[in-house]
Structure formats: C-alpha cells, structure tokens
Protein backbone atom coordinates (compact mmCIF):
# COMPACT_ATOMS: atom_id res chain seq x y z
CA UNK A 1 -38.67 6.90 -23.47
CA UNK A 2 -40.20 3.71 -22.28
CA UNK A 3 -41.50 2.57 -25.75
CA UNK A 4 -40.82 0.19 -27.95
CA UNK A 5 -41.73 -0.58 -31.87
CA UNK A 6 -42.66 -4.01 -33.19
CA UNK A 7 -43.57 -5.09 -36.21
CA UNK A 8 -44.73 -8.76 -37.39
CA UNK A 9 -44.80 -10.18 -41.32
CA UNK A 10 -46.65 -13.16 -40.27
CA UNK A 11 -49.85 -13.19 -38.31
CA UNK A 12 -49.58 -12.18 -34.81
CA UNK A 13 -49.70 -14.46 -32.30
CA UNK A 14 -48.46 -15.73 -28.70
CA UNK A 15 -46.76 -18.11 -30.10
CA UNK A 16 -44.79 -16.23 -33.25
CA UNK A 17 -44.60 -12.72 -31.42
CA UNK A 18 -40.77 -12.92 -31.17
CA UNK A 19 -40.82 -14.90 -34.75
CA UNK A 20 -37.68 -14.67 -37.51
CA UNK A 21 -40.13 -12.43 -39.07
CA UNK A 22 -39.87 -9.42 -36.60
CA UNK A 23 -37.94 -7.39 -35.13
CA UNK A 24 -38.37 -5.12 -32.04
CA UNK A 25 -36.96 -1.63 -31.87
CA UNK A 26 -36.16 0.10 -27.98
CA UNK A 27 -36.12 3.56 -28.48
CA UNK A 28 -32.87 5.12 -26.96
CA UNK A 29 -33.11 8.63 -26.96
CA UNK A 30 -35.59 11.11 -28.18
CA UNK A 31 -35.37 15.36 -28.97
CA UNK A 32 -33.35 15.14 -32.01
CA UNK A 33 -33.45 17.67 -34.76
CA UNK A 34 -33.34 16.06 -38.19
CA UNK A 35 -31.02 13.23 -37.64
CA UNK A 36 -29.30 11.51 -40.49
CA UNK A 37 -26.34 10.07 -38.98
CA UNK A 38 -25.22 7.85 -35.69
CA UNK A 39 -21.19 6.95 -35.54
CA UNK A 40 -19.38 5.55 -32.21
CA UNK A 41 -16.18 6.70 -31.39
CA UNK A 42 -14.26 3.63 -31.16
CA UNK A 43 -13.81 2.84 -27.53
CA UNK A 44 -16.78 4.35 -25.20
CA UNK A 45 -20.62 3.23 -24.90
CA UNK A 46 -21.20 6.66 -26.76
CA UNK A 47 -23.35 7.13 -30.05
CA UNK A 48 -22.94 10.53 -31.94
CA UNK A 49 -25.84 11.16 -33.81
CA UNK A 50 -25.69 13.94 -36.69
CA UNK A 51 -28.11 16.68 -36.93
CA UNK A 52 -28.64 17.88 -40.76
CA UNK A 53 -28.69 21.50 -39.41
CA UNK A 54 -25.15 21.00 -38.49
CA UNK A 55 -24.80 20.00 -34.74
CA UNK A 56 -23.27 16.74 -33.62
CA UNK A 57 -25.20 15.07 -30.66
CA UNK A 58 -24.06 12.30 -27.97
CA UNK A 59 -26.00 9.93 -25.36
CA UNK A 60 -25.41 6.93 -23.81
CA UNK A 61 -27.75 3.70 -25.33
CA UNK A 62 -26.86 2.07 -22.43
CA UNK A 63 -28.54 4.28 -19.78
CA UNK A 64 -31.03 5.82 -22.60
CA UNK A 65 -29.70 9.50 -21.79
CA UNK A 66 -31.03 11.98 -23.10
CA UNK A 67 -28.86 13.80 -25.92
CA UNK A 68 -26.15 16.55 -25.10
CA UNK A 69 -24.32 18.66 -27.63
CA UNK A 70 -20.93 17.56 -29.04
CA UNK A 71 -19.88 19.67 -31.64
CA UNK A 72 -21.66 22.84 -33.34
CA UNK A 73 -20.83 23.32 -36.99
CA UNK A 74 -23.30 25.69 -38.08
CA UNK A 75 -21.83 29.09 -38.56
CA UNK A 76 -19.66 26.40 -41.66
CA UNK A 77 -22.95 24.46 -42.67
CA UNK A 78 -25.54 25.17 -44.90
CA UNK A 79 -28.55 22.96 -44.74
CA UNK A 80 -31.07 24.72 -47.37
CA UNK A 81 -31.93 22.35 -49.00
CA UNK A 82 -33.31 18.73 -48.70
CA UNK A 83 -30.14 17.43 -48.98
CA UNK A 84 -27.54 19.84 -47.90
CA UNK A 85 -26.00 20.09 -44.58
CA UNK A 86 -23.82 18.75 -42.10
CA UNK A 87 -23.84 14.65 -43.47
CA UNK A 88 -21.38 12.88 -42.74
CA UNK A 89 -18.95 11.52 -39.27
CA UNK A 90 -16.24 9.36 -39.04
CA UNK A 91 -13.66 9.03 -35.69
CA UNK A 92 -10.07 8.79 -36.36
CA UNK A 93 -9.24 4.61 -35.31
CA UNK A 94 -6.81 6.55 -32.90
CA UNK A 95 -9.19 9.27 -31.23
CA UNK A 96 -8.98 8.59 -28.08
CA UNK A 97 -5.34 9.68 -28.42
CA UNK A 98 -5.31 12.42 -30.60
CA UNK A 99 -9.37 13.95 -30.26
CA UNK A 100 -9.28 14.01 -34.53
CA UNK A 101 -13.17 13.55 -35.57
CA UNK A 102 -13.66 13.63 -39.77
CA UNK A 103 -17.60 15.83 -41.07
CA UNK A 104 -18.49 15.77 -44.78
CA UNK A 105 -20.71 19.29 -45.05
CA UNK A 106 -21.76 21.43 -47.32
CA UNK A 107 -21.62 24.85 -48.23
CA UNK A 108 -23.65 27.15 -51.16
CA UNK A 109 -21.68 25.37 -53.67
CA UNK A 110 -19.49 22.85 -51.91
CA UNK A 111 -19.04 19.10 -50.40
CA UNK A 112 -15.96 19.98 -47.69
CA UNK A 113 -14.40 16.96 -45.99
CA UNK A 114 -12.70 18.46 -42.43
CA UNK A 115 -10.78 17.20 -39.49
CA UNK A 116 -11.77 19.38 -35.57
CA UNK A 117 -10.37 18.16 -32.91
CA UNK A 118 -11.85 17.25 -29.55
CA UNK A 119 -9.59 16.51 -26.77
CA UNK A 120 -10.55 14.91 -23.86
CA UNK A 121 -14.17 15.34 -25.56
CA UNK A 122 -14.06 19.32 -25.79
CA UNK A 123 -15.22 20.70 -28.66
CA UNK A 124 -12.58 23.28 -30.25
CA UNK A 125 -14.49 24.99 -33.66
CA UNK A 126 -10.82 26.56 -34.36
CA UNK A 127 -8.93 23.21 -34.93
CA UNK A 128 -10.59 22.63 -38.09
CA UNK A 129 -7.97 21.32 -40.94
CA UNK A 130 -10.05 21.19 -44.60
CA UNK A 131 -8.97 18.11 -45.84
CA UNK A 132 -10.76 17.86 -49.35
CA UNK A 133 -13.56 20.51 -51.13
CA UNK A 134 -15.30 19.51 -54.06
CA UNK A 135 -17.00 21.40 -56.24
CA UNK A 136 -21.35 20.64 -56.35
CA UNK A 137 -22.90 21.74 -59.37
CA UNK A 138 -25.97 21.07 -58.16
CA UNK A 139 -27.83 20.96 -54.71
CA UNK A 140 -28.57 17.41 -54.46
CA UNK A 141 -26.48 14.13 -54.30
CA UNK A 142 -24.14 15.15 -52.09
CA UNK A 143 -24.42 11.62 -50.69
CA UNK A 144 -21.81 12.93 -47.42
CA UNK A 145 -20.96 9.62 -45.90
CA UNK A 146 -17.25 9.10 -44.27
CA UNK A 147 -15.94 6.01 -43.19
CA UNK A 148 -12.86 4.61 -41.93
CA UNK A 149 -11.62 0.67 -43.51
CA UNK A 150 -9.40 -1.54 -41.56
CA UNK A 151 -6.62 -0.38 -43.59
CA UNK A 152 -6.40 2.90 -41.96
CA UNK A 153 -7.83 4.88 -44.74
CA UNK A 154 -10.74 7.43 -44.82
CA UNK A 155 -12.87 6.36 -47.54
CA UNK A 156 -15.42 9.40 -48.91
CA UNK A 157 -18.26 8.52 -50.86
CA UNK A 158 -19.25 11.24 -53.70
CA UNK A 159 -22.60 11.30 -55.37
CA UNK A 160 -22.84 12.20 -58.84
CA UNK A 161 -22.95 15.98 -58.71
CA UNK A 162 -27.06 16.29 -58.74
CA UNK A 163 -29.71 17.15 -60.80
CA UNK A 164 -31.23 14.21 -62.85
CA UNK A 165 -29.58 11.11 -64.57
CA UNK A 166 -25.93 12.34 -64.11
CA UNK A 167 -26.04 15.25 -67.25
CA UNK A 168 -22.40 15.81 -66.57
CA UNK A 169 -21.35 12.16 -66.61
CA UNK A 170 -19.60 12.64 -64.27
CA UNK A 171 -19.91 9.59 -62.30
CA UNK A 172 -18.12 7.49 -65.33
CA UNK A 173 -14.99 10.19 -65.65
CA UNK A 174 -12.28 9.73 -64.42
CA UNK A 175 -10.92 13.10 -64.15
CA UNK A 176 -13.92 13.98 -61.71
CA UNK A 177 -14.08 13.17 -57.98
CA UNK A 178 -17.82 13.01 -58.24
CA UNK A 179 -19.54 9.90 -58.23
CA UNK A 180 -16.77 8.05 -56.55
CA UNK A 181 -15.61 6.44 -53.65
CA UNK A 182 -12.15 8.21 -52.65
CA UNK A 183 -9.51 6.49 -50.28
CA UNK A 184 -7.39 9.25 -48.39
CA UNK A 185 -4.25 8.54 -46.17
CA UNK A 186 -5.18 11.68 -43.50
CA UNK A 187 -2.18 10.81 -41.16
CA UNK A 188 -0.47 13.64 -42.35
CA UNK A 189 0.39 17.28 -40.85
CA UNK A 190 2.36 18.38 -43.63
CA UNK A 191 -0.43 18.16 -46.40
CA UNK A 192 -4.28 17.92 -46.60
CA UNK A 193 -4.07 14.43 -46.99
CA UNK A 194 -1.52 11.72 -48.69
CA UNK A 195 -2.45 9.44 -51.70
CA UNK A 196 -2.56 5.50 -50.54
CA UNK A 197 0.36 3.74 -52.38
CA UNK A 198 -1.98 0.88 -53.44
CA UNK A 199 -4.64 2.63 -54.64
CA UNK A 200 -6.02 1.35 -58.48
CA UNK A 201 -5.33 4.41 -60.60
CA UNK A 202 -2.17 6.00 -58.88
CA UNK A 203 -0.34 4.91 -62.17
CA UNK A 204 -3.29 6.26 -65.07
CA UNK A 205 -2.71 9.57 -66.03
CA UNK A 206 -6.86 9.47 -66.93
CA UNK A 207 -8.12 8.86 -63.29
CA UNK A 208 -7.61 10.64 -60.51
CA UNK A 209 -5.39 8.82 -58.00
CA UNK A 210 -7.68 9.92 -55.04
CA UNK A 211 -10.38 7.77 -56.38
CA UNK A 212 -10.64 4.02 -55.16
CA UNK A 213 -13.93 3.01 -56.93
CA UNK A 214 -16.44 4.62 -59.92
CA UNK A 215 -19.61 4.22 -61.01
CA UNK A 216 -21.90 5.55 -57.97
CA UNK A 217 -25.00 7.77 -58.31
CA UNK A 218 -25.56 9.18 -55.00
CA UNK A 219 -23.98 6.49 -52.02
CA UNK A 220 -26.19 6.99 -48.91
CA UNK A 221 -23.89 5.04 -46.64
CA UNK A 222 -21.37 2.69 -46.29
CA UNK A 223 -19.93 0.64 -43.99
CA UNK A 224 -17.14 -2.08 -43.63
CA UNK A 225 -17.26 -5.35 -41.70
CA UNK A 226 -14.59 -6.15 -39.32
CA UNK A 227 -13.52 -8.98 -41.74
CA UNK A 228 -13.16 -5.65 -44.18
CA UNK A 229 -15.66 -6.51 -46.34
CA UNK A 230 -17.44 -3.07 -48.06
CA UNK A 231 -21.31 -2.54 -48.44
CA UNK A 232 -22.25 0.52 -50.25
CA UNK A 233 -26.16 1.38 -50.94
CA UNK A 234 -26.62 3.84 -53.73
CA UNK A 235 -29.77 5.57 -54.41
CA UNK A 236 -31.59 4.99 -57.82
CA UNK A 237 -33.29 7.36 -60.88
CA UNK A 238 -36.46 6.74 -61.31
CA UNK A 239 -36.62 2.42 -61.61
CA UNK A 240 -34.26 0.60 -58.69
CA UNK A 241 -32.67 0.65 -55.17
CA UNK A 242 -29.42 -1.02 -54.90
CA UNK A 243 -26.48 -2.36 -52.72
CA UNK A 244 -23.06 -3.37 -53.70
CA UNK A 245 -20.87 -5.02 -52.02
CA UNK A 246 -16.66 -5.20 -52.19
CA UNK A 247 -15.29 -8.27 -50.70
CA UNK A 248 -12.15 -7.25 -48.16
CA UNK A 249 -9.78 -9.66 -51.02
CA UNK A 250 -11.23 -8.13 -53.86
CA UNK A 251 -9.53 -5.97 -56.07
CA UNK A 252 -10.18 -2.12 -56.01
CA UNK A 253 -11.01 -0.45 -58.79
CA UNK A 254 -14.26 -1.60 -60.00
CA UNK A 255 -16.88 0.24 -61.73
CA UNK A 256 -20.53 0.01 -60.31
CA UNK A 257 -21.69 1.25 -63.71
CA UNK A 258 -24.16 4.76 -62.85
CA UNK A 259 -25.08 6.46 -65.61
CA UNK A 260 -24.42 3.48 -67.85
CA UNK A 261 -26.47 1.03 -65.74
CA UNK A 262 -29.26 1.87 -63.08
CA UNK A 263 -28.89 -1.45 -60.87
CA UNK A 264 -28.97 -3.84 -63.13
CA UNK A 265 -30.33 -2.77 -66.19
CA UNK A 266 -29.56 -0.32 -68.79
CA UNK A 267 -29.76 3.74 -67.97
CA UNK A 268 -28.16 5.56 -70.88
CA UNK A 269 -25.54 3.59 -72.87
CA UNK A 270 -23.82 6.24 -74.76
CA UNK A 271 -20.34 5.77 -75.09
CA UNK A 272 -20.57 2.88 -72.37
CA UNK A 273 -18.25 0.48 -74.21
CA UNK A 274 -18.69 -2.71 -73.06
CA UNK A 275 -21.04 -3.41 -70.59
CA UNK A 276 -19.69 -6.61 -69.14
CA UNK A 277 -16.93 -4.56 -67.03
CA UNK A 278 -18.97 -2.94 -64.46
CA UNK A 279 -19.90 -4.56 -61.21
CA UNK A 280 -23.40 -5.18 -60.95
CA UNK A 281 -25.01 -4.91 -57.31
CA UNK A 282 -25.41 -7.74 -55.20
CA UNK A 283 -29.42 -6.88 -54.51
CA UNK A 284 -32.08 -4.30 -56.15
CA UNK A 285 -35.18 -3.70 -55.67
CA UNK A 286 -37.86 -1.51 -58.12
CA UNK A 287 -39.50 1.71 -57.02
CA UNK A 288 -43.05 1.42 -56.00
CA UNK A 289 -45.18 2.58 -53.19
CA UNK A 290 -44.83 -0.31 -51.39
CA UNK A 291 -41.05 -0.85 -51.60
CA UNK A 292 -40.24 3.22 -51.24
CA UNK A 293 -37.97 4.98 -53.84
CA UNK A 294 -34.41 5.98 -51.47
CA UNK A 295 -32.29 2.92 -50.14
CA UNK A 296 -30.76 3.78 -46.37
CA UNK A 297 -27.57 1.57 -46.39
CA UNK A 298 -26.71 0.23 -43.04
CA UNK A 299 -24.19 -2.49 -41.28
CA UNK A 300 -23.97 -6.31 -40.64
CA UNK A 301 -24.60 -6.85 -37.42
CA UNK A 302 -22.02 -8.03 -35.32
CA UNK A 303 -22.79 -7.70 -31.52
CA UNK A 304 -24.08 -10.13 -29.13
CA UNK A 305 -27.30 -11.89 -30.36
CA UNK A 306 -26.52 -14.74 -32.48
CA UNK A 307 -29.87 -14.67 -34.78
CA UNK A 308 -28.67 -11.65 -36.20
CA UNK A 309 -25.09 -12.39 -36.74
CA UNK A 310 -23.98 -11.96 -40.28
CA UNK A 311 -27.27 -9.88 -41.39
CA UNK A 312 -26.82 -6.57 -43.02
CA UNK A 313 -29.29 -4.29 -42.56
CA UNK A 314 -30.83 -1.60 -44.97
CA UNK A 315 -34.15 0.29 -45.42
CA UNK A 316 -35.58 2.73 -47.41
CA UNK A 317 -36.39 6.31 -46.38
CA UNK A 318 -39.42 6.56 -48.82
CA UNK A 319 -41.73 3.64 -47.51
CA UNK A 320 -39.76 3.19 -44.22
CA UNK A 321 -39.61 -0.41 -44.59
CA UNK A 322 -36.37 -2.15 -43.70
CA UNK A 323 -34.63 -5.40 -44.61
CA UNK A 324 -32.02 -7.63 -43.35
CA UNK A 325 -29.66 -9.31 -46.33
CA UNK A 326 -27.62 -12.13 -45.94
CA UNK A 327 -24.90 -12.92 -48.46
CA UNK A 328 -22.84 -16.34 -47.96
CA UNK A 329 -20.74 -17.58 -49.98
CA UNK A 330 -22.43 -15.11 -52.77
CA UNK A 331 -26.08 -16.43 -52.15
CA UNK A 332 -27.75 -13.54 -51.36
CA UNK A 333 -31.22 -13.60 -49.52
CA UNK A 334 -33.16 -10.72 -48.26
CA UNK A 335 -36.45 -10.41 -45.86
CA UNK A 336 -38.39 -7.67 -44.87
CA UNK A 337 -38.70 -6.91 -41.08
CA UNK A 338 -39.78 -4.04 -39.95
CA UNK A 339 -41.89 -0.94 -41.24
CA UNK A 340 -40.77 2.43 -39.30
CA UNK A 341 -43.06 4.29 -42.51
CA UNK A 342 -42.00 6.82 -44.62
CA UNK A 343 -39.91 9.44 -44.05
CA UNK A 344 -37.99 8.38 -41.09
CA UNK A 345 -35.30 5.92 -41.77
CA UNK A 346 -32.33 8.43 -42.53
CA UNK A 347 -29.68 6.39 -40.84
CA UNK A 348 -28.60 3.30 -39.28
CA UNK A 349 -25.53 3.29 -36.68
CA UNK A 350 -22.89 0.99 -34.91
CA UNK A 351 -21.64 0.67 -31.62
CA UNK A 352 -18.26 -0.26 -30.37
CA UNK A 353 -19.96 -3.82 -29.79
CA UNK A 354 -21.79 -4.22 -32.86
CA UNK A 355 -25.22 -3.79 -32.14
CA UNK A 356 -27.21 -1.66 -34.55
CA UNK A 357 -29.19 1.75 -34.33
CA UNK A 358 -31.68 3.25 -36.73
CA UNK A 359 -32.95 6.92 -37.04
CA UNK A 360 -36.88 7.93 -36.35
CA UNK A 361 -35.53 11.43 -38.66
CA UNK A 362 -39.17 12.98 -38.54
CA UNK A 363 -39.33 12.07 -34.82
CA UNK A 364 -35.92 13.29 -33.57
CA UNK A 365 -35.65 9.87 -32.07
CA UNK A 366 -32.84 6.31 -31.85
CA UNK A 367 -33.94 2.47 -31.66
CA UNK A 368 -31.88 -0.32 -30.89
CA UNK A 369 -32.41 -3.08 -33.01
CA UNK A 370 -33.20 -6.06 -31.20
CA UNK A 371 -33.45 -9.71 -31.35
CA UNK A 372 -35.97 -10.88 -33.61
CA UNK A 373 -35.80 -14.94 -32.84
CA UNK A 374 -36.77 -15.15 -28.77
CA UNK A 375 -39.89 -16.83 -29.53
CA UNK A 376 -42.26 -17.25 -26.56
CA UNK A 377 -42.65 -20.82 -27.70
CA UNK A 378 -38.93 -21.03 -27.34
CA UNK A 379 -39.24 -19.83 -23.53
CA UNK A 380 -41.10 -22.77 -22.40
CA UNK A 381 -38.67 -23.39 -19.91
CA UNK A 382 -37.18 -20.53 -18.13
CA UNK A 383 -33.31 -19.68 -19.00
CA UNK A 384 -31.46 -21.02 -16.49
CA UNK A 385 -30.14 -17.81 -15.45
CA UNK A 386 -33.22 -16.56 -14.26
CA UNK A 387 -35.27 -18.03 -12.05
CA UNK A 388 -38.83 -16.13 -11.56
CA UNK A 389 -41.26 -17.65 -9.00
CA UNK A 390 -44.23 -18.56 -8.55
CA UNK A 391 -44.63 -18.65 -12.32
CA UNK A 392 -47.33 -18.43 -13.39
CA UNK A 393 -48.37 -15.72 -10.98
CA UNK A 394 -51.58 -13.84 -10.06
CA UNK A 395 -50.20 -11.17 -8.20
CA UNK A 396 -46.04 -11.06 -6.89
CA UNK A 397 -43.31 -12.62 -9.00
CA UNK A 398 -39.64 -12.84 -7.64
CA UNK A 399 -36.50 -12.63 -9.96
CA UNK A 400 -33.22 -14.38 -9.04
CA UNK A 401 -30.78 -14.07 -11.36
CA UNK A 402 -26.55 -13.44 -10.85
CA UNK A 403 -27.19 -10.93 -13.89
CA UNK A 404 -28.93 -8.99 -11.51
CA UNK A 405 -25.71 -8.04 -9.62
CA UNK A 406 -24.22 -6.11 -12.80
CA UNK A 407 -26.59 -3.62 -13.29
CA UNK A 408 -28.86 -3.97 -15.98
CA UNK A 409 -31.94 -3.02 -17.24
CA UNK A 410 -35.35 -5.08 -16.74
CA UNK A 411 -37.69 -4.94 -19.56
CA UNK A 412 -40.97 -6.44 -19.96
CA UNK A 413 -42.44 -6.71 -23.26
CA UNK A 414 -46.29 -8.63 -23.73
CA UNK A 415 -47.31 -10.31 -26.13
CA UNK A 416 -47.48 -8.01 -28.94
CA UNK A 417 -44.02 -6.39 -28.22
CA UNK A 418 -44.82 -3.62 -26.75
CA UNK A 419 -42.50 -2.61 -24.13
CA UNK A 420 -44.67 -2.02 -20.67
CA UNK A 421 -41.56 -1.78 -17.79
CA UNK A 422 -38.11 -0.52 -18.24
CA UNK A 423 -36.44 0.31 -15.37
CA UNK A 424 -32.72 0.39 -14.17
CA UNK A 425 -31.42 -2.01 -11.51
CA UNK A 426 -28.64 -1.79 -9.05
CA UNK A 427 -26.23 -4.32 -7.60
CA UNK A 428 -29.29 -6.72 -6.61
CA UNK A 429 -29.49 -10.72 -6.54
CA UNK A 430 -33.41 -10.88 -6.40
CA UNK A 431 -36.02 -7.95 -7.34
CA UNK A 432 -39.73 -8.37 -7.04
CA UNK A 433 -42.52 -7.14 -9.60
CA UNK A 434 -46.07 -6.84 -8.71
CA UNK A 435 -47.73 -8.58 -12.17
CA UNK A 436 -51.39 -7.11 -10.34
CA UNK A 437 -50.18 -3.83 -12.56
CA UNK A 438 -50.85 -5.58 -16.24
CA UNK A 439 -53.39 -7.20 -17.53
CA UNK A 440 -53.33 -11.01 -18.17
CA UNK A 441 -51.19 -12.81 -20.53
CA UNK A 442 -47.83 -13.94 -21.71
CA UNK A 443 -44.83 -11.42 -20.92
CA UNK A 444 -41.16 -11.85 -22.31
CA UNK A 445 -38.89 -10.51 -19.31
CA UNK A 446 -35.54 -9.47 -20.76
CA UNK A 447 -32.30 -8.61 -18.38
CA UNK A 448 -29.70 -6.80 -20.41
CA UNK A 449 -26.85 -4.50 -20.55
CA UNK A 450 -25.00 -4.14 -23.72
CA UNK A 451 -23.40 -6.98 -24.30
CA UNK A 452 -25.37 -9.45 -22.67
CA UNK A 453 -29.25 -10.40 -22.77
CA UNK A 454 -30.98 -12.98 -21.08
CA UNK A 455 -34.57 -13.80 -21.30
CA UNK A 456 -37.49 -15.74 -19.79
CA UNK A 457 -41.86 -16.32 -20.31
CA UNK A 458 -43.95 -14.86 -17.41
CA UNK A 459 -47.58 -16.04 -17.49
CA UNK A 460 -49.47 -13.83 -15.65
CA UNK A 461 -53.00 -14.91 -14.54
C-alpha cells in the first residue's frame, strides 16, 4: 500500500509540485468491498469504513493496517440495488462508555435507523434497538447518512422517497419524514427515541415534530464543524449539484426548497407559494461531463496542517473530481483539486483529529488527504527539525531529527508526488537512506504521525 495519488491544475513542475493547486492522497488501506462510508469513533486512531453489502470495517490510518471486520449486518441488509444497503454510521458522543453505534439500512421496502451495541469493541448482532423505519416507495434516494451535532442529537438525513423529480412531493410536506433532515434525542431506554424540546415544528400540528429541516432531494452526507456549523450536499435532477450550509446560530427550520427549486433555479413551481422563503444553497454547480452529475458531501478540515484549515471538502461520484470550498464571512470560493475519476468518490471521512479520508469505492481502497501547500520552492532551506546531510547527496544521506524518537513514518515523495519509500521507524535519533536506489532529482522527505508532519528538499545527484 505504498502508493500515493497526485494530481496538479497547473502545469507540473519542480517548482509548483506541492502548489495550492494540488493535493496528494496516501492510500491507507486497500481490500474493501464497495465502500461508501468512513466514521471514527470518537476517541481511538480507528476509521470504520462502511461496506454497501452491509459489513462495517476498521483499520488503523496510522499504521496503514489492513481492514478487519467490525460489525456484520447482512442477514438485516438488503443491498439490491444501486442504492440500497447498509449506508449510513454514526458513534454515540459517549461510546466508549456505553458500546451504542447508530446504521441507517435498508430493507425491500424500508430506510431503518438502529442502535447495536459493541462493548469493549465486540460485536453483539442481538443488541439491536430499531430506533426509526420509514417507509421507501421507491428504491432509490435513500440518501442513509447519520450524524451526531454538538447538541447531542442524532440528526438523519431522508431523501425524497425516489423515483424522478419527487412525484409524491414529498420532500415539501410536512406530514412526511421523507426529504428531511430529522433531529432525534436517542438517550432514551424507555422509547425508540424522544422529540428535542427545541425543535422548529414541535408546536404545528402540520409538520411532523421529528423533522428539523425540509426541502432536501436526496442528502448524500452531512457533517457538522466543531464550531456546529451544518454542511449538507444534496444530489440534483437532471441540471445542478449543490451544498447548503446551516450556520451553528442559525435558526432551524428552513426550507432548502426540492421539488420547488433544483439549486437555485426553478424545478416545478406548483403550489410553491412564495419562492423567497426557501434557503438557497451556498454553491452549485451544473451537470456536465466534465463536472460529473452526483455531489459527495464531505467535512472542513480541521486537523493539523494549517493550509487546509477551514476548507470543506466535496466531490462528485460521477466525474470523480473533488473540490475544496471556503466560506468566510459568507464569501464563498471553491477550487478544484484533485481528480480520483468517475465512479469512485462515494465517501469522505473524519478522524478524531480532523484530518480527512476519501473512498477509492470501485477500488475497495482509503486516502488521506494531504497537504497541498509544501512547495519544494518553499523547502529551500531545510526545516529546522530535520537536519539531512550531505545534502545534496550522490549516494548516503543521514536524517537527524528529535521526531525521529516518536515513531513515525518516513515518506519520500519526488517530484511528481508519487510516493517512492514509506516505511515505519522506531525510537531512533538518526536513520540513514541510501539515495543510490532512485533516480536523480528533487525529493520531498516527510516525517509524520498523525498529528504532526514535518518536511524537508533532498536533491539527489
């Protein structure tokens, strides 16, 4: 698993290979079946990566293990179907105490929200409480995402209920769960799950209290900030892509306008009333074989590397391509990154520190996201926690570096970005490479565990 994916907007060169317009992807962990999902757990270096067929996976990023089984749900899943199956994972805030782990799935006819239980990690297929099932009266837009806010709550996004252009209407009734986002107080033994006091409609007779916001076609992720801020990408008809976005002091109840609108224009308009009260998305973009046709929501990265601080990250499963938004102050800006191609960005994940994960689906396979902005022109002078000599080098290079001491890993990445050495090293002050192995050029040599990475240019001659 010793490969790494890099993509560059601008022309390639020594000097821009690391540029603000790329970003380089580490694969992680490969032999995957179909994965649409990665969730941490809250408190260990753990990813849990969903399988559509219905298993639950887990590895460690960290080491880049290889994946071992978690949970299997599939004597309750059924997965014919493009998009049926096991979808969604959320961990209860508090699961290191209590082993409670949420799954969205589906059955012939059904979208079933359930709590299992895993304690001290151990799978038990007999603990499972059904929290919420919803009706599907169709086999697609089951959207299936689960996600705990920093209020407590489990918030469930529903897609429309399937076929084409919402027939039902569902999404813009209030007396349907489908095409919603629902907020869900599941600390509760005595009853499937307890209706949030706050929540917008607990007083309207004509919308069901369970539901927080309206107005959603098929949500294909969400995910909260720490600052609770809410970005939700929802999947488009046949014209646009878009993401909306909930600000952690808004108000709830807002309507994000499916079937009346399709992004930001007009769908169907019948019986709409006035337009001006739903909440348009924050960024669209139109169908085309370039741009792809199914927008992957993601996360805003908030780990360690502080060029990517603050950037939310989406893609789209048709073309592959992925973005990175930024949104201050409500000026949004968006760039284009990195191209994975289509049919294999199903998913993108969090860890407990805040660096972000994207599905290969077609491959079976995990990348780390990683930072785009360590220019080799910015390396001129080697980081003063390494020190690499003689440098340049025709042959032997020596690494000093206090890093060294808490086992990380030592990449090497030349000039394209392709990842020629990773390799794991233990409790040393100095390690020696022999350069002789790779052809000439400029190298980026990288020293990293999860929180930490620390860089410097080898010129080998």
């Amino acid at each position: 698993m010793n490969r790494s994916l890099f993509f560059v907007i601008a022309c390639l060169s020594f000097t821009n290979a690391f540029s603000q317009n790329s970003v380089v992807l580490d694969e992680v962990t490969s032999g995957l079946s179909k994965p649409i999902g990665i969730v941490n757990d809250g408190k260990s270096n753990f990813l849990y990566v969903v399988e559509q067929g219905g298993t639950i996976k887990k590895f460690d990023p960290i080491q880049k293990s290889s994946p071992e089984l978690f949970a299997n749900l599939t004597s309750k899943v059924n997965s014919n179907g493009g998009e049926k199956g096991l979808l969604g994972l959320a961990f209860h805030p508090k699961y290191d105490e209590n082993g409670f782990f949420f799954v969205n799935y589906t059955t012939a006819s059904q979208s079933i929200i359930a709590r299992f239980k895993a304690l001290n990690g151990v799978f038990d297929l007999a603990s499972e409480k059904i929290i919420l099932s919803v009706a599907q009266p169709f086999s697609n837009h089951n959207a299936g995402d689960l996600a705990f806010g920093p209020d407590g709550f489990l918030y469930v996004p529903m897609g429309d209920g399937g076929s084409g252009g919402d027939p039902g209407n569902r999404a813009q009734n209030g007396q349907e769960l489908l095409g919603k986002i629902l907020r869900l107080d599941i600390n509760t033994e005595n009853a499937p799950y307890l209706i949030p006091a706050d929540n917008p409609f607990v007083s309207f007779s004509t919308v069901k209290p369970e539901i927080w916001a309206l107005g959603l076609r098929n949500p294909w992720r969400i995910s909260f900030t720490k600052g609770g801020d809410l970005y939700i990408a929802d999947v488009g008809q046949d014209k646009m892509e878009e993401i909306n976005f909930h600000a952690a002091n808004d108000k709830s109840g807002l309507n994000y306008g499916w079937r009346c609108k399709e992004g930001t224009d007009n769908y169907n308009t019948n019986g709409c009333g006035d337009l001006s009260r739903f909440t348009n998305p924050i960024h669209t973009y139109l169908h085309s074989s370039s741009n792809g046709c199914s927008v992957t929501g993601g996360h805003v990265y908030e780990g360690s590397m502080e060029s990517l601080k603050g950037k939310y990250f989406f893609g789209d499963f048709c073309s592959g391509k992925m973005w990175w938004l930024t949104n201050v102050s409500g000026v949004v800006n968006t760039e284009e990154v990195f191209n994975m191609g289509g049919g294999q960005l199903s998913a993108f994940g969090l860890s407990t520190t805040g660096e972000i994960y994207v599905t290969g689906y077609n491959q079976g396979e995990i990348y780390k996201i990683n930072d785009p902005t360590t220019g080799f022109d910015d390396l001129n002078q080697p980081s003063s926690d390494i020190v690499a000599y003689p440098n340049p080098t025709n042959g032997k290079i020596f690494i000093e570096s206090d890093f060294l001491k808490k086992n990380p890993l030592l990449i090497l990445h030349d000039a394209t970005g392709r990842e020629v050495l990773n390799t794991k090293v233990s409790n040393n002050s100095k390690v020696e490479l022999d350069m002789a192995l790779f052809p000439k050029g400029v190298y980026l040599l990288s020293l990293r565990n999860e929180n930490t990475w620390i860089s410097s240019k080898i010129i080998n001659e």
